[in-house]
C-alpha atoms as a PDB file:
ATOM      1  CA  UNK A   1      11.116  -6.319  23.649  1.00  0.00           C
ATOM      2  CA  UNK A   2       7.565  -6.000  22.864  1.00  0.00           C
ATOM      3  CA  UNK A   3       6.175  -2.331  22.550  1.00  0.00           C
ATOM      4  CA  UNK A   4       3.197  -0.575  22.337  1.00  0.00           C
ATOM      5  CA  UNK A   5       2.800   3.113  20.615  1.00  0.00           C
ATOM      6  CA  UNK A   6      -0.188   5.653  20.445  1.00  0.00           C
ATOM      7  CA  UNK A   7       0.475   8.899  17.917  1.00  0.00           C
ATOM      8  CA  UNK A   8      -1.208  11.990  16.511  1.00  0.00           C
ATOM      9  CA  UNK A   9      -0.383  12.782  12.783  1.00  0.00           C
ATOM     10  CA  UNK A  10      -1.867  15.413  10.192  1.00  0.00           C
ATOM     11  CA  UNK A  11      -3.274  13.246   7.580  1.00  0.00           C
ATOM     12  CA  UNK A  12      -3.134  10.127   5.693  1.00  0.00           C
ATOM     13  CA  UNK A  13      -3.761   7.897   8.989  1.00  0.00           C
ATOM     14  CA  UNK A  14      -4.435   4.773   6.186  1.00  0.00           C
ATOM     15  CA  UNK A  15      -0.931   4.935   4.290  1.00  0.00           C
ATOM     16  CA  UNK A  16       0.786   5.761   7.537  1.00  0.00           C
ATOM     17  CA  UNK A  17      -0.971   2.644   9.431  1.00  0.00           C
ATOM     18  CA  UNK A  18      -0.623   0.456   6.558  1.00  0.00           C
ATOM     19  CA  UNK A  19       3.270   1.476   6.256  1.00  0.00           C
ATOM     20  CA  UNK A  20       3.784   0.689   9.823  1.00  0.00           C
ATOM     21  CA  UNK A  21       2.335  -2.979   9.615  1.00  0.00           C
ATOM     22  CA  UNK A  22       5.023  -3.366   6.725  1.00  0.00           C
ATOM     23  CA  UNK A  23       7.363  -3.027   9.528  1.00  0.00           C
ATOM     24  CA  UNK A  24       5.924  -5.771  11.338  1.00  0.00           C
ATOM     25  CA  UNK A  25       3.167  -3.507  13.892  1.00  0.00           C
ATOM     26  CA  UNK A  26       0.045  -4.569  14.687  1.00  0.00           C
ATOM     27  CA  UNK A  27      -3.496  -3.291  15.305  1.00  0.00           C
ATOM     28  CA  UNK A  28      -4.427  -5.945  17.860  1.00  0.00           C
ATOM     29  CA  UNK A  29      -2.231  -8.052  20.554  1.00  0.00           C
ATOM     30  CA  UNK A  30      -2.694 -11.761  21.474  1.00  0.00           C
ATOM     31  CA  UNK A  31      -4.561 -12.432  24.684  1.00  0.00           C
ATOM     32  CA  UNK A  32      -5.349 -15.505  26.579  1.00  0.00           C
ATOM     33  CA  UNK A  33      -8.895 -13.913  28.137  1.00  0.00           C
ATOM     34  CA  UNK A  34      -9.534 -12.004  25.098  1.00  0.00           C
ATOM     35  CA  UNK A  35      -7.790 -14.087  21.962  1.00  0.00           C
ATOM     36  CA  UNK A  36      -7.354 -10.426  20.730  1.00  0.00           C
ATOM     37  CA  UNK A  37      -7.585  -7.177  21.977  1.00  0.00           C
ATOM     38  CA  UNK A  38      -8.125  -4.910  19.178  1.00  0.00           C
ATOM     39  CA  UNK A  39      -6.303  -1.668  19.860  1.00  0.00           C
ATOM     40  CA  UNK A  40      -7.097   1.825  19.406  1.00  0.00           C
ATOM     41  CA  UNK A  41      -7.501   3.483  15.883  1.00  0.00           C
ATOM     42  CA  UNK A  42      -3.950   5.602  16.716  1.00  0.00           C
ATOM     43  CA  UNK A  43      -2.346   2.733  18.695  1.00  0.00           C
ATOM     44  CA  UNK A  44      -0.097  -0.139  17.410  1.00  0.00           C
ATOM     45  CA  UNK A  45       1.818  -2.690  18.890  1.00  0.00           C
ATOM     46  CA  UNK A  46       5.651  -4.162  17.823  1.00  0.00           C
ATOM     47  CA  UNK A  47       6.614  -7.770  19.242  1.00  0.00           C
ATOM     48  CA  UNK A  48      10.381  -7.024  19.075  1.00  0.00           C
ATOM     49  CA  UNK A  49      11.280  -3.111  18.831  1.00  0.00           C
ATOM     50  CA  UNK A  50      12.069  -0.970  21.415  1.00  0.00           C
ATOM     51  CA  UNK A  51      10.147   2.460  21.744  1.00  0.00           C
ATOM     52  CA  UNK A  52      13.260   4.654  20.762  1.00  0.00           C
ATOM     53  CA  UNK A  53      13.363   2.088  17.466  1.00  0.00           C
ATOM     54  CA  UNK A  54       9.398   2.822  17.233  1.00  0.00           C
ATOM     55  CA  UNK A  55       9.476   6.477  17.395  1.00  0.00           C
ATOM     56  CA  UNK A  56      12.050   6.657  14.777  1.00  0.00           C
ATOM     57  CA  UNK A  57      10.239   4.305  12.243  1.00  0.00           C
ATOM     58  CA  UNK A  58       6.601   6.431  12.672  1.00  0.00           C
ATOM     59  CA  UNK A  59       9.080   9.621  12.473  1.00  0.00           C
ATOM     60  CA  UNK A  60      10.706   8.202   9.065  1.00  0.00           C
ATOM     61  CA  UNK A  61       7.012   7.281   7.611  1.00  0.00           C
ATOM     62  CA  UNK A  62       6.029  10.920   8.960  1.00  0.00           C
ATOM     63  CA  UNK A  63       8.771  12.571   6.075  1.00  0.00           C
ATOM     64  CA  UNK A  64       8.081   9.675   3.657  1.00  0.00           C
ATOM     65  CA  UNK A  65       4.372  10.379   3.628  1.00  0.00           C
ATOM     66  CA  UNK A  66       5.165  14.230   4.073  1.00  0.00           C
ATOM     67  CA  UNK A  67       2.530  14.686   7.220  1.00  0.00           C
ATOM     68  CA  UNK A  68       3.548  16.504  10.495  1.00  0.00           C
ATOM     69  CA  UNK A  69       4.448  14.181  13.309  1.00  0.00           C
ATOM     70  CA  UNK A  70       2.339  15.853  16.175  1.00  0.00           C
ATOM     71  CA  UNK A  71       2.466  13.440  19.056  1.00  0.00           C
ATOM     72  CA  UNK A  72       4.108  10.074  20.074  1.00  0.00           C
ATOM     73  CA  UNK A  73       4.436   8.098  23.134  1.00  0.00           C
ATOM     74  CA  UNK A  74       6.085   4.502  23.417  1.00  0.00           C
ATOM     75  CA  UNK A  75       6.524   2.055  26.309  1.00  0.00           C
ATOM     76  CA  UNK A  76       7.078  -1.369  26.738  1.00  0.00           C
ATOM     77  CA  UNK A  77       4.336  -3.527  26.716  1.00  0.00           C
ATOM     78  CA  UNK A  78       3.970  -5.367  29.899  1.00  0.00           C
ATOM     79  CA  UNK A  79       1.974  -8.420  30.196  1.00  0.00           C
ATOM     80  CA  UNK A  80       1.558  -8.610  33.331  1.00  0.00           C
ATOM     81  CA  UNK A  81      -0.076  -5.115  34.770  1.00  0.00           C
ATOM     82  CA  UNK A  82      -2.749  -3.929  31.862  1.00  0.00           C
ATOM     83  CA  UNK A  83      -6.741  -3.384  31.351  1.00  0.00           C
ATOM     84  CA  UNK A  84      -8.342  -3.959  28.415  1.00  0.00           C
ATOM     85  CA  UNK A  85     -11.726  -3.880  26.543  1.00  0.00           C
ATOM     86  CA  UNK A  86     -11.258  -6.640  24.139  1.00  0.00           C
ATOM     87  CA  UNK A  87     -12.902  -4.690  21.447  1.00  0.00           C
ATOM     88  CA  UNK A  88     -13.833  -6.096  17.612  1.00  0.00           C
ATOM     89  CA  UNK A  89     -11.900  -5.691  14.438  1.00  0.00           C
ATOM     90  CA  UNK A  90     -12.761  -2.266  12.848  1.00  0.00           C
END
């Protein structure tokens, strides 16, 4: 199940987005129009978690990296019904 996650957090966006991609996210998604779309700075995408699984790992890296968890959403990514600006690599 792939899913996609956008988040707020207090501080340390680096460690937290670097600890996340440890755990297999990723800052940009494979597209056939776009060969990447390159995702928002507080966005990430998981090829085989589910959003419950998501919210639990950024919740986990929240208390490791001792920063308040603020906001999270999670959904499934669908492949079929999205719009994107392709974007560039930041």
């Amino acid at each position: 199940m792939e899913t996609i996650i956008t988040y707020d957090i207090s501080g340390k966006h680096s460690e937290f987005k670097n600890e996340m991609k440890k755990l297999g996210y990723q800052d940009k998604v494979t597209d056939l129009t776009c060969n990447w779309i390159y995702l928002p700075n507080t966005t990430l995408y998981h090829p085989n978690k589910t959003p419950v699984d998501a919210r639990e790992n950024a919740r986990l890296i929240c208390i490791q990296l001792n920063v308040s968890f603020e906001r999270f959403f999670a959904t499934i990514w669908n492949r079929s019904y999205w719009a994107a600006l392709c974007g560039t690599s930041s």
